[in-house]
C-alpha atoms as a PDB file:
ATOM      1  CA  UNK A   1     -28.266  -2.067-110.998  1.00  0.00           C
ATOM      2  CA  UNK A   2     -28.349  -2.817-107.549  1.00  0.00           C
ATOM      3  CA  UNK A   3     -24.561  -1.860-105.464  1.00  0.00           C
ATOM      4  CA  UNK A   4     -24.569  -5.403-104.118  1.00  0.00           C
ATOM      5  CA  UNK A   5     -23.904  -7.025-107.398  1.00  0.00           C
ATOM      6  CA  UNK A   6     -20.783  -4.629-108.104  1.00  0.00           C
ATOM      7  CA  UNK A   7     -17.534  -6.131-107.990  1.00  0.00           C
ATOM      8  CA  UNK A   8     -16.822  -3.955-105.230  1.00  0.00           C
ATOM      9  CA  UNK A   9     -19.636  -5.169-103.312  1.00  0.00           C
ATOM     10  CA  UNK A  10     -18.242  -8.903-103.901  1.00  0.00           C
ATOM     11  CA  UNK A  11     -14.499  -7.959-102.646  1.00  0.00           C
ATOM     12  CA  UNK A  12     -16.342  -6.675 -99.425  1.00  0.00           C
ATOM     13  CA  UNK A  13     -17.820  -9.326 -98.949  1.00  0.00           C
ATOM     14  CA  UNK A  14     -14.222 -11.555 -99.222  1.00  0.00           C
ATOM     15  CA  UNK A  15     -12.782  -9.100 -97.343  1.00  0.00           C
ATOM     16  CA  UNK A  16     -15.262  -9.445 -94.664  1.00  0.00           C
ATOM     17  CA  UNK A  17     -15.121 -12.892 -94.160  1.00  0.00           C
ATOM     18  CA  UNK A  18     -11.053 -12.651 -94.739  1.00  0.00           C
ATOM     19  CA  UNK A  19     -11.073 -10.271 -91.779  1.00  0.00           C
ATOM     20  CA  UNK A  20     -13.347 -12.592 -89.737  1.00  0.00           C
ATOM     21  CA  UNK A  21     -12.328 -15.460 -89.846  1.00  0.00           C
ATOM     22  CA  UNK A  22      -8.790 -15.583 -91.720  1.00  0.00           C
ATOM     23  CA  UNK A  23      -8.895 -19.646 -90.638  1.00  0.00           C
ATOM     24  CA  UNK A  24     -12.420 -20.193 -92.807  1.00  0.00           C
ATOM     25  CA  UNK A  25     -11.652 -17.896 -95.301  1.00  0.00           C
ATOM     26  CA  UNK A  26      -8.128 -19.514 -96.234  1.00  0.00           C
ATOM     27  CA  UNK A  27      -9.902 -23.197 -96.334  1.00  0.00           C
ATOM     28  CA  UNK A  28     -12.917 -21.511 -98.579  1.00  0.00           C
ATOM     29  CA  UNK A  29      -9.811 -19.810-100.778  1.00  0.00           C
ATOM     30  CA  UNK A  30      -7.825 -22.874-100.700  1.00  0.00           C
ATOM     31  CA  UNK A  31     -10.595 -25.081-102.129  1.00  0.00           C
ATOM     32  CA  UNK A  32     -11.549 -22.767-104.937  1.00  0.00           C
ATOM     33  CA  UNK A  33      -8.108 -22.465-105.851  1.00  0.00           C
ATOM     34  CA  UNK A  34      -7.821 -26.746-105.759  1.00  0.00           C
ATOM     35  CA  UNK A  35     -11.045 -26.368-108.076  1.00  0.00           C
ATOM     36  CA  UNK A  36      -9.549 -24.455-110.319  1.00  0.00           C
ATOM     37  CA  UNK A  37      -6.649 -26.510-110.902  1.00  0.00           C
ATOM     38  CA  UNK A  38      -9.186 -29.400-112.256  1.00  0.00           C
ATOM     39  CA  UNK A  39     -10.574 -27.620-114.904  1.00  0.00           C
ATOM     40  CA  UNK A  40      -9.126 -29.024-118.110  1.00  0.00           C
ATOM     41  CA  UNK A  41     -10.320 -25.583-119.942  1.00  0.00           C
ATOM     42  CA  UNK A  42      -7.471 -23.448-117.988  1.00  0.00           C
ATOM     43  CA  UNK A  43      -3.900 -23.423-118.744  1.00  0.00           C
ATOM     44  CA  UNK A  44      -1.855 -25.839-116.402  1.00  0.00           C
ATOM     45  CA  UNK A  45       1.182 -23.903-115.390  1.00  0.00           C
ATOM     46  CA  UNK A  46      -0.566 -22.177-112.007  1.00  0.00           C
ATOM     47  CA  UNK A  47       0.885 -24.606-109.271  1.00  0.00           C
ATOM     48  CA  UNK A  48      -2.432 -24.746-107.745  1.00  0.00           C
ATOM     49  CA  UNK A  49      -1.943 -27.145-105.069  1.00  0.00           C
ATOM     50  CA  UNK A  50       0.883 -25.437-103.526  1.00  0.00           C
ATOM     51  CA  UNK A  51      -0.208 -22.254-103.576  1.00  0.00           C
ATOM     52  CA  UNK A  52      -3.680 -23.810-102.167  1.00  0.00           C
ATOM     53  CA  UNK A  53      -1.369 -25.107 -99.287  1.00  0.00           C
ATOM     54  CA  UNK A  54       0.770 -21.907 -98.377  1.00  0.00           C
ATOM     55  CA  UNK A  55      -2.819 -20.171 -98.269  1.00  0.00           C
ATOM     56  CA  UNK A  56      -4.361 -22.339 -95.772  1.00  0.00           C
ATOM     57  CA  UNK A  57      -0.708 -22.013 -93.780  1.00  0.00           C
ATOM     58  CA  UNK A  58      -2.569 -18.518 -93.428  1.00  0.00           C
ATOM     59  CA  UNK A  59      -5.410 -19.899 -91.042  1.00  0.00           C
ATOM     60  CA  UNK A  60      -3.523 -22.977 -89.517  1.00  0.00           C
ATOM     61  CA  UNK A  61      -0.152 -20.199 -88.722  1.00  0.00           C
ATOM     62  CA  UNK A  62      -3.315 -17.770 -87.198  1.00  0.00           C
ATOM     63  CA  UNK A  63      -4.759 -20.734 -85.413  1.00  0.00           C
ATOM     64  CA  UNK A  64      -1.474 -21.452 -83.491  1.00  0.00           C
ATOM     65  CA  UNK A  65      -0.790 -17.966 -82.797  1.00  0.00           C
ATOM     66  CA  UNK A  66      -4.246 -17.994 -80.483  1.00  0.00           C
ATOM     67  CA  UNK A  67      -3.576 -21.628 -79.452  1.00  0.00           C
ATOM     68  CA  UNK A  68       0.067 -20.169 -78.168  1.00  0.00           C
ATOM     69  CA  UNK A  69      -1.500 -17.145 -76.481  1.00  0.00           C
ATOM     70  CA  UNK A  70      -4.014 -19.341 -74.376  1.00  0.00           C
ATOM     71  CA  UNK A  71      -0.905 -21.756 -73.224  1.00  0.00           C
ATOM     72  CA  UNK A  72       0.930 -18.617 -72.286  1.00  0.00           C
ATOM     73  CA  UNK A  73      -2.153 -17.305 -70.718  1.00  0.00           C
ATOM     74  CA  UNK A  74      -2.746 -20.192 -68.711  1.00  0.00           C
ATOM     75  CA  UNK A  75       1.277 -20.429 -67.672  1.00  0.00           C
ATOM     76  CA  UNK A  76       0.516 -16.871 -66.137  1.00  0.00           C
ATOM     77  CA  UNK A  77      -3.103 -17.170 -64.516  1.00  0.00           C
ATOM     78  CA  UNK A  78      -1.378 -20.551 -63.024  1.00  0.00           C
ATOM     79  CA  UNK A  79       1.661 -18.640 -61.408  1.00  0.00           C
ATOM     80  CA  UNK A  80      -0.523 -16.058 -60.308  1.00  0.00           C
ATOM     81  CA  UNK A  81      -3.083 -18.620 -58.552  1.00  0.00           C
ATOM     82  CA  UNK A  82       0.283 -20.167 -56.890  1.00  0.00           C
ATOM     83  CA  UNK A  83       2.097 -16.879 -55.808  1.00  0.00           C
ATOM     84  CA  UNK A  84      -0.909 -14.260 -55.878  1.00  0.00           C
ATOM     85  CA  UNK A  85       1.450 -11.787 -53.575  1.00  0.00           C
ATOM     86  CA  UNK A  86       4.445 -12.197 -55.900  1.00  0.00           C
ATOM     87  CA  UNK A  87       6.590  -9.129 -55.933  1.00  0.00           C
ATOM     88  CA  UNK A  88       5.950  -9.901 -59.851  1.00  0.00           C
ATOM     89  CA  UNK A  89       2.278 -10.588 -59.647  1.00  0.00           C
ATOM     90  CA  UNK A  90       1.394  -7.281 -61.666  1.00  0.00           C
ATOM     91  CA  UNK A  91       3.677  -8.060 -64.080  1.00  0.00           C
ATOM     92  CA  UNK A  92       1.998 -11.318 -65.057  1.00  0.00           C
ATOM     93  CA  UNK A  93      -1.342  -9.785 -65.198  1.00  0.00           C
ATOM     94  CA  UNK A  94       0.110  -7.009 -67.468  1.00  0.00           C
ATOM     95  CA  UNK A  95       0.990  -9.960 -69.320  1.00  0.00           C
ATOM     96  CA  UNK A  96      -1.748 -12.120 -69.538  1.00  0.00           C
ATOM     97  CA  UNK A  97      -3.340  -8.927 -70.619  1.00  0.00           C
ATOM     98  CA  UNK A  98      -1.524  -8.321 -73.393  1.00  0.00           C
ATOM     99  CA  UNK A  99      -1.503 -12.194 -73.878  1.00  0.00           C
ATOM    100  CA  UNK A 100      -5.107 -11.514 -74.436  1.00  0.00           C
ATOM    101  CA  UNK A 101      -5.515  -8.137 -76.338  1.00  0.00           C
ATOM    102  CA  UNK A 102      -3.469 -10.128 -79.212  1.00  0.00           C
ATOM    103  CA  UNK A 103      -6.061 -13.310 -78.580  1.00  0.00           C
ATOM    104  CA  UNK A 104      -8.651 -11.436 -78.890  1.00  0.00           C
ATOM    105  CA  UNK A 105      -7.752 -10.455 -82.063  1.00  0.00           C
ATOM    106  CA  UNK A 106      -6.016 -13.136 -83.810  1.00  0.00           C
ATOM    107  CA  UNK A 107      -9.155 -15.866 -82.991  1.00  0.00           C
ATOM    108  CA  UNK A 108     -11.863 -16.349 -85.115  1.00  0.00           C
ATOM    109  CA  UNK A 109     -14.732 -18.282 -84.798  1.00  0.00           C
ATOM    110  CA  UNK A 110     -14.339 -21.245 -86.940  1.00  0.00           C
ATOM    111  CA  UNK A 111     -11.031 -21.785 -84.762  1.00  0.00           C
ATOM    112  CA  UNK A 112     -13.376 -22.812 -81.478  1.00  0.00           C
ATOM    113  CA  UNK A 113     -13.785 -26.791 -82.203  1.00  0.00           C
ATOM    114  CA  UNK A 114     -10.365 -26.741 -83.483  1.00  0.00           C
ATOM    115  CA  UNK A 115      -8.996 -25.771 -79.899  1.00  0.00           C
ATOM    116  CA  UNK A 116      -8.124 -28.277 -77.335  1.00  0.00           C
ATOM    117  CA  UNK A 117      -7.998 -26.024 -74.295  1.00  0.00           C
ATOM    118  CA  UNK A 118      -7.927 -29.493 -71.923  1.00  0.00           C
ATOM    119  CA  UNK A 119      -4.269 -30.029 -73.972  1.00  0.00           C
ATOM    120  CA  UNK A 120      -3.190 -26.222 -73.824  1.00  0.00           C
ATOM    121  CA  UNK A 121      -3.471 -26.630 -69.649  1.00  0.00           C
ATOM    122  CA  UNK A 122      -1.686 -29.569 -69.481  1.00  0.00           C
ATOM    123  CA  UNK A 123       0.980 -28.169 -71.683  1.00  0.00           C
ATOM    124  CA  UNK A 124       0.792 -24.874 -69.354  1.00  0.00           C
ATOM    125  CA  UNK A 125       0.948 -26.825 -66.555  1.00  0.00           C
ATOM    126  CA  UNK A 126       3.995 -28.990 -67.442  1.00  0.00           C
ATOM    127  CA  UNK A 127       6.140 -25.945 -68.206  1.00  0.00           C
ATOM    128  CA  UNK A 128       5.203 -24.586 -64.879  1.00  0.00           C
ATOM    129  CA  UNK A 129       5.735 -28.218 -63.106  1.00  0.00           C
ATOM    130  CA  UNK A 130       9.313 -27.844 -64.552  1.00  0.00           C
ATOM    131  CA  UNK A 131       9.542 -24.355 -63.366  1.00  0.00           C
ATOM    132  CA  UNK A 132       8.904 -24.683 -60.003  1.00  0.00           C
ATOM    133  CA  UNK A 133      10.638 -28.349 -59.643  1.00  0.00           C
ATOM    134  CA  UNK A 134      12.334 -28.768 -56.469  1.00  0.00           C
ATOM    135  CA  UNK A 135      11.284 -25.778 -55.490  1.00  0.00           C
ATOM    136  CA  UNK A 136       8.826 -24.826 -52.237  1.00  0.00           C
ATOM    137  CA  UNK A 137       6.054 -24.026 -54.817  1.00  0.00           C
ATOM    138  CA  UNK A 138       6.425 -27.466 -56.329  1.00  0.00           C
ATOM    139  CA  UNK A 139       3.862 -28.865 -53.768  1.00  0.00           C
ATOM    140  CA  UNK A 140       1.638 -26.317 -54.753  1.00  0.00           C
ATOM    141  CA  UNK A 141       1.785 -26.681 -58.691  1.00  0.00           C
ATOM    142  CA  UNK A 142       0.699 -30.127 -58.135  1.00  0.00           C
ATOM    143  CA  UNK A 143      -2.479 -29.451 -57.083  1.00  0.00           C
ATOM    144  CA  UNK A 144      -4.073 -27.275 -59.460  1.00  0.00           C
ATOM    145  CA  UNK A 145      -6.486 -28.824 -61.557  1.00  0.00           C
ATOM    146  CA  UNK A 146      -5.451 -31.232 -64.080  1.00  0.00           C
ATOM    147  CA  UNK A 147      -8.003 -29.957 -66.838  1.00  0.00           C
ATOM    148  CA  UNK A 148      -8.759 -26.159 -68.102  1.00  0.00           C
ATOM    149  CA  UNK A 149      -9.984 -24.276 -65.471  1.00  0.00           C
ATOM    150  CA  UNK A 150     -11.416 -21.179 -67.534  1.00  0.00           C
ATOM    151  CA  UNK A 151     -13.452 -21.831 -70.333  1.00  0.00           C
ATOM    152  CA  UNK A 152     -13.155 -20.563 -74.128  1.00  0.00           C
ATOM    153  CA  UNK A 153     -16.025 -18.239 -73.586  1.00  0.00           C
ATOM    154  CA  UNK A 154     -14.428 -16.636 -70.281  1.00  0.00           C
ATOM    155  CA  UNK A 155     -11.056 -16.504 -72.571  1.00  0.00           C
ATOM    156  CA  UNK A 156     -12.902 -14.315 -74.762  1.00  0.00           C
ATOM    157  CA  UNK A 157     -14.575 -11.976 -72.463  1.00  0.00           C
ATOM    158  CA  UNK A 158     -13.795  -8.168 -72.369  1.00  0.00           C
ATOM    159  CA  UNK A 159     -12.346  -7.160 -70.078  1.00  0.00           C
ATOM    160  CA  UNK A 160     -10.404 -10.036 -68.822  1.00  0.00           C
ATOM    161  CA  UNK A 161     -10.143 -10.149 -64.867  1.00  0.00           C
ATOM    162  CA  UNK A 162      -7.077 -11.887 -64.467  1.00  0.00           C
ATOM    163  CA  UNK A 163      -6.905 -11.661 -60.670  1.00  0.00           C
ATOM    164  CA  UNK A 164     -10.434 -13.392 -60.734  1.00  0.00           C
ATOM    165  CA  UNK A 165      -9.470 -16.192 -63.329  1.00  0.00           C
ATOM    166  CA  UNK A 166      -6.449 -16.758 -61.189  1.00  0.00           C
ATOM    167  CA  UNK A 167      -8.503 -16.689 -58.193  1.00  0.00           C
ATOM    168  CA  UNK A 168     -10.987 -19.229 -59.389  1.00  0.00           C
ATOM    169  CA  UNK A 169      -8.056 -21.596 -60.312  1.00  0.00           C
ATOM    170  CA  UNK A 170      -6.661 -21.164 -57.007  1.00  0.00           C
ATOM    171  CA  UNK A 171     -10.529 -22.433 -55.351  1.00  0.00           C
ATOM    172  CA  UNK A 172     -10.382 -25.517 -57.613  1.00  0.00           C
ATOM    173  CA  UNK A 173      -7.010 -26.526 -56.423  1.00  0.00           C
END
């Protein structure tokens, strides 16, 4: 008997996948679950549809996690690109990189067409608009760029050079 058709080998397999990509693998557990309630042969008194639902709150509560972490990370590359000589300036990129160490983590792949990074920068960008209101750095939040400046793929990178990201925002203002 071969070791990849032992139940053992199967829960590796959903554990895999469940480590992953905890957004995929709570639709994928969420449907079979939905399927299950059809059957006519199996008793009705699993609540199949809300269970289905709180698992897929798995992935979607995962998926806003990471979409949280990029906003924040974008509040702090923007404040950095405004006031790189801050007194606080290493404290934001000590930030940002735990921002991203816990990023890093949390996102899995099926979450990439789900993220809107255009509406995570505008939402960054507001908050820091409000911030600085009024203020001397007011003239300088409005000209950053109105659309993501750093890409999902430079998100991901390890390491993260904040100073650069912040740096490259800075050029496009």
């Amino acid at each position: 008997m071969s070791h990849d058709s032992t139940p053992r080998a199967h829960a590796d397999a959903a554990r895999t996948l469940y480590d992953d990509d905890i957004l995929l693998w709570s639709e994928q557990q969420a449907e079979l679950i939905r399927a299950l309630g059809r059957r006519r042969d199996l008793p009705n008194a699993l609540d199949t549809e809300n269970v289905a639902e709180e698992i897929e709150s798995v992935g979607r509560s995962e998926l806003a996690a990471v979409k949280s972490l990029i906003r924040r990370i974008f509040f702090h590359l923007m404040i950095l690109a405004v006031e790189p000589e801050a007194a606080a300036a290493r404290c934001w990129r000590v930030e940002i990189a735990g921002f991203h160490a816990d990023m890093r983590r949390r996102y899995a792949p099926s979450m990439r067409q789900r993220i809107d990074l255009d509406a995570l920068w505008r939402s960054a960008l507001e908050q820091l608009a409000l911030t600085h209101e009024g203020t001397p750095l007011a003239e300088a939040v409005a000209t950053l760029p109105r659309t993501a400046a750093i890409g999902l793929d430079d998100l991901l990178a390890a390491p993260f050079d904040s100073a650069a990201a912040a740096g490259r925002i800075r050029a496009q203002a």
